[in-house]
C-alpha atoms as a PDB file:
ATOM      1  CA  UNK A   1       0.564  18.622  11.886  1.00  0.00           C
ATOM      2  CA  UNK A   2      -2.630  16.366  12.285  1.00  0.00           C
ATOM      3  CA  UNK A   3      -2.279  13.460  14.332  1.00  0.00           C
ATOM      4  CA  UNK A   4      -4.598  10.924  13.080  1.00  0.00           C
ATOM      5  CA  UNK A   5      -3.310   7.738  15.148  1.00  0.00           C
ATOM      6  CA  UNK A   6      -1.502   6.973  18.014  1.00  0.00           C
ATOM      7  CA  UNK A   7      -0.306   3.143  19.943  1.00  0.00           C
ATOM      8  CA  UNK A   8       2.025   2.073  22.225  1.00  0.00           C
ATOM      9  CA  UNK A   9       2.918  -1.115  23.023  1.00  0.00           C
ATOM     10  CA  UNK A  10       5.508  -2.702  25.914  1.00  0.00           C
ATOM     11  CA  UNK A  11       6.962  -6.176  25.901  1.00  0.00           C
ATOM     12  CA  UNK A  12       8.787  -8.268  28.495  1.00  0.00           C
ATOM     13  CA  UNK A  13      12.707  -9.084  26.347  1.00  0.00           C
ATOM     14  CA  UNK A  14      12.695 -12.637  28.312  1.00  0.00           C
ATOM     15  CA  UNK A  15       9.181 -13.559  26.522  1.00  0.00           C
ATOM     16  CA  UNK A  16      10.628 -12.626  23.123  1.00  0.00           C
ATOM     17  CA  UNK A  17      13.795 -14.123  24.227  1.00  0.00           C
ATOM     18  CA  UNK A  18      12.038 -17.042  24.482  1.00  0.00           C
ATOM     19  CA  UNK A  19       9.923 -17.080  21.564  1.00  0.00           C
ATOM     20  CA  UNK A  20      12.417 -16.428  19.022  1.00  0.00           C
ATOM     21  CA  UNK A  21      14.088 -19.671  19.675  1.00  0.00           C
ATOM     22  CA  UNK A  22      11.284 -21.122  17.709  1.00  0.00           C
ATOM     23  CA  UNK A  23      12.144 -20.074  14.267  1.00  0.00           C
ATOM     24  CA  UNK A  24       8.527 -20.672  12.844  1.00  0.00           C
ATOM     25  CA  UNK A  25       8.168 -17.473  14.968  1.00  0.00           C
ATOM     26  CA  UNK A  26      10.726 -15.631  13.681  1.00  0.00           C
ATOM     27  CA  UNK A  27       9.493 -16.321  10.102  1.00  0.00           C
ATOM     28  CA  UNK A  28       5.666 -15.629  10.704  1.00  0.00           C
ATOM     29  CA  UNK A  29       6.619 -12.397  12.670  1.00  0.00           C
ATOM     30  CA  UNK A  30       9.945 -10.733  11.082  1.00  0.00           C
ATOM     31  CA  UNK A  31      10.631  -9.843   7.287  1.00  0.00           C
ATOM     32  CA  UNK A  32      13.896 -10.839   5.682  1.00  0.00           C
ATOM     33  CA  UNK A  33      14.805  -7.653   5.954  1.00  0.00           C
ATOM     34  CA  UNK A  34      14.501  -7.661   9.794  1.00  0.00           C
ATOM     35  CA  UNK A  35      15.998 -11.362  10.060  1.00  0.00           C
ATOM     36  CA  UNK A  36      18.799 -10.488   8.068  1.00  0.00           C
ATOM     37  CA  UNK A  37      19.791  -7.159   9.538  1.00  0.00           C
ATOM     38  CA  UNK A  38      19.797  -9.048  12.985  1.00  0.00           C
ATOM     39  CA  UNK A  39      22.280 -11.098  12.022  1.00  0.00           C
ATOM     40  CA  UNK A  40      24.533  -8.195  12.412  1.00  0.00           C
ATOM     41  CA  UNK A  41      24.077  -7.893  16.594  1.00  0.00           C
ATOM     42  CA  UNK A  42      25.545 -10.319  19.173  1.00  0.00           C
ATOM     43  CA  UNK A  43      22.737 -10.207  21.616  1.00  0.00           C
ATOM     44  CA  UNK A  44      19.066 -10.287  19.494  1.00  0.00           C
ATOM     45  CA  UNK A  45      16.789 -10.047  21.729  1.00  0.00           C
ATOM     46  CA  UNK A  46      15.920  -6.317  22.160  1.00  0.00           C
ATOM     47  CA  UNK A  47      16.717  -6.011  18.978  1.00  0.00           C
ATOM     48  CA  UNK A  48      13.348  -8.363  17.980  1.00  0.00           C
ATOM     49  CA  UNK A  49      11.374  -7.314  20.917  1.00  0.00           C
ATOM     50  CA  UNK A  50      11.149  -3.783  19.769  1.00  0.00           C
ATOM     51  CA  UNK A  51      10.335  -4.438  16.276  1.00  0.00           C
ATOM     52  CA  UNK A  52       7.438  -6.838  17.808  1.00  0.00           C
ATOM     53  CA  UNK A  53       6.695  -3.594  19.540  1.00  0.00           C
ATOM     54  CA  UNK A  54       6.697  -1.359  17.195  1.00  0.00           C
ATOM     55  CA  UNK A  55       4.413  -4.010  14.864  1.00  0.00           C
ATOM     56  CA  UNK A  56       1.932  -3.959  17.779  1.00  0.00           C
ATOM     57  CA  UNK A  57       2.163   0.097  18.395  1.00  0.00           C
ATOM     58  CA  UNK A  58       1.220   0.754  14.386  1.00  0.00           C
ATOM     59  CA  UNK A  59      -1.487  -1.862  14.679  1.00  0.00           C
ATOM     60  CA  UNK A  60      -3.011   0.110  17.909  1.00  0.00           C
ATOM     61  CA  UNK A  61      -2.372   3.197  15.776  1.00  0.00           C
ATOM     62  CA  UNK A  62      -4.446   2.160  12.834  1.00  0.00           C
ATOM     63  CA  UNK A  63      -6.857   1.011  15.207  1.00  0.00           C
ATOM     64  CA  UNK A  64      -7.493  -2.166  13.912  1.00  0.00           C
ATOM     65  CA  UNK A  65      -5.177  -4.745  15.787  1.00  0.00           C
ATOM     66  CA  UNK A  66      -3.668  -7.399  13.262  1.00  0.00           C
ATOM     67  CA  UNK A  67      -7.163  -7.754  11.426  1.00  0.00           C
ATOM     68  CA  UNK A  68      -8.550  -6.864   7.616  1.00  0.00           C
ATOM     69  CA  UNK A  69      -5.427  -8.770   6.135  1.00  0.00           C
ATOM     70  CA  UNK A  70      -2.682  -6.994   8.007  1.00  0.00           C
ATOM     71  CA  UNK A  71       0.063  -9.699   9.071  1.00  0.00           C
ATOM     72  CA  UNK A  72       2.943  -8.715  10.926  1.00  0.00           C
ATOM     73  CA  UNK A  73       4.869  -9.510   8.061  1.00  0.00           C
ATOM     74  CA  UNK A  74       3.436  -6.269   6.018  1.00  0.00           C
ATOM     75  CA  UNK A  75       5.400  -4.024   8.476  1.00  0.00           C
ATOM     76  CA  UNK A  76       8.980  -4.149   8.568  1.00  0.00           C
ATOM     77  CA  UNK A  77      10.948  -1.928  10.916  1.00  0.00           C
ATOM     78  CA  UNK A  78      14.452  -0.489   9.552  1.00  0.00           C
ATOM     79  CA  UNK A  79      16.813   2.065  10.585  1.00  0.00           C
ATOM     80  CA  UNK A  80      18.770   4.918   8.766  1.00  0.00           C
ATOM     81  CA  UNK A  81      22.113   5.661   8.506  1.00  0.00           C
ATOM     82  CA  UNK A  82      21.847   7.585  11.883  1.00  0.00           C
ATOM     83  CA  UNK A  83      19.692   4.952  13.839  1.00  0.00           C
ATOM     84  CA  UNK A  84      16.567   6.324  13.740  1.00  0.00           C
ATOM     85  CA  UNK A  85      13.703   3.708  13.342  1.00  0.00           C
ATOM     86  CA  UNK A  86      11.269   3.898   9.949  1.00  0.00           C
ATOM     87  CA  UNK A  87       8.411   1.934   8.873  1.00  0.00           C
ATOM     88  CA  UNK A  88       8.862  -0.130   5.617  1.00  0.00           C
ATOM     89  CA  UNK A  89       4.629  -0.771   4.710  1.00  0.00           C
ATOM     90  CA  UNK A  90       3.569  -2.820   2.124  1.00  0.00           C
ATOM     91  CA  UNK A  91       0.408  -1.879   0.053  1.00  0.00           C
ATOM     92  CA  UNK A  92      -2.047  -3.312   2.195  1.00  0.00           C
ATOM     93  CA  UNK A  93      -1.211  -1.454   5.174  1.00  0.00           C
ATOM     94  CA  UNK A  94      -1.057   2.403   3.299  1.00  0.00           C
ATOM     95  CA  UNK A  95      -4.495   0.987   1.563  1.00  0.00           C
ATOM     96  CA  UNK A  96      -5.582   0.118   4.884  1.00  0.00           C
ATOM     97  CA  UNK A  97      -4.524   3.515   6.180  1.00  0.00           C
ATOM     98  CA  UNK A  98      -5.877   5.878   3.494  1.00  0.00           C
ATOM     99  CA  UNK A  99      -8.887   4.087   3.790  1.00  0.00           C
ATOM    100  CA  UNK A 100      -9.280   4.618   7.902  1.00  0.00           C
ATOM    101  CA  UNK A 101      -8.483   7.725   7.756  1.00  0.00           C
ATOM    102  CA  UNK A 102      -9.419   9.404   4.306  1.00  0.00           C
ATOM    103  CA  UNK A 103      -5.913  11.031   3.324  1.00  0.00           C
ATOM    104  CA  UNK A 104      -3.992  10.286   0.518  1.00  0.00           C
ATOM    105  CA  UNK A 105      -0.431  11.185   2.089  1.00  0.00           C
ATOM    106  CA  UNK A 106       0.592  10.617   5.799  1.00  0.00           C
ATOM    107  CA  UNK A 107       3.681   9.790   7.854  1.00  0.00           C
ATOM    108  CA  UNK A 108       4.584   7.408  10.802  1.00  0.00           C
ATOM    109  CA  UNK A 109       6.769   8.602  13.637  1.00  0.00           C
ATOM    110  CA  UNK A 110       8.621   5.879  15.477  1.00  0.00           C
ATOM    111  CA  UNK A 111      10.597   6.080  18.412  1.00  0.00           C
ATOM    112  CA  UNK A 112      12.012   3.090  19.963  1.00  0.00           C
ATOM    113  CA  UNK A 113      13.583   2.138  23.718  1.00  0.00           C
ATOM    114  CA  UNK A 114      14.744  -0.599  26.164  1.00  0.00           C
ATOM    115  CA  UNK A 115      15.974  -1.553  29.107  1.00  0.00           C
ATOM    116  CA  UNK A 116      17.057  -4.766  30.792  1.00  0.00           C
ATOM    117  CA  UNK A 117      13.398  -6.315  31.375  1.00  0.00           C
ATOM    118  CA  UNK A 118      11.329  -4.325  28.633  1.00  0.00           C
ATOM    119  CA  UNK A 119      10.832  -2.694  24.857  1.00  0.00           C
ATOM    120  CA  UNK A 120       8.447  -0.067  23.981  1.00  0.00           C
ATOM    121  CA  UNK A 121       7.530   1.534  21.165  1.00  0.00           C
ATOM    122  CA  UNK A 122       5.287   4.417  20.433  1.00  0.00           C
ATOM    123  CA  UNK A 123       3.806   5.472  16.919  1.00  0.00           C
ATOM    124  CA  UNK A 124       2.267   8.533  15.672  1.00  0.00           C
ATOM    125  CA  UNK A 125       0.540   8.634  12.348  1.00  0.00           C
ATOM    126  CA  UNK A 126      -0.038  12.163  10.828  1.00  0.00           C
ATOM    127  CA  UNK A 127      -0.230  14.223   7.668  1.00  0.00           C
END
């Protein structure tokens, strides 16, 4: 396996907590998918606060940040029947990737956590 880019990213739950009270946030930030599948849990907040991490984590693992037309809407975090957390792209982020890093196939590894006070997610793009 090749590892072609790695992020990480950490946020406090209280600031997303906070922020997704405003629901021009939760629109600009979270797909319908993502909105929709948190209507499902009694208790949001993690559940937003690690999808806003794992946004930020692929954005440090591209290496751009949320630049060259990426929005935080192109990524869309969703889960298998198991749990386990999978990137949903749309075309401008795989352009974006097979352009950075000149290969026509790759894969994203997500893992996911929290805790009382924080989320954190950590991506690995590879072939």
């Amino acid at each position: 396996m090749t590892i072609n880019g790695i992020g990480i990213d950490i946020v406090e739950n209280n600031r997303i907590k906070k922020l997704i009270k405003n629901k021009q946030f939760v629109l600009r930030v979270f797909s319908k998918i993502e909105i929709n599948n948190s209507k499902k849990i009694k208790d949001n907040t993690n559940y937003f606060a690690k999808r806003f991490a794992a946004k930020e984590s692929l954005s440090k693992a591209i290496g751009t940040g949320f630049r060259n037309g990426i929005n935080f809407k192109d990524i869309s975090i969703t889960n298998d029947k198991y749990g386990k957390p999978n990137f949903k792209l749309n075309n401008n982020v795989k352009k974006l990737i097979y352009s950075k890093y000149k290969i026509k196939k790759f894969k994203i590894s997500l893992s996911l956590a929290d805790e009382k006070k924080y989320s954190i997610a950590f991506s690995v793009i590879h072939k």
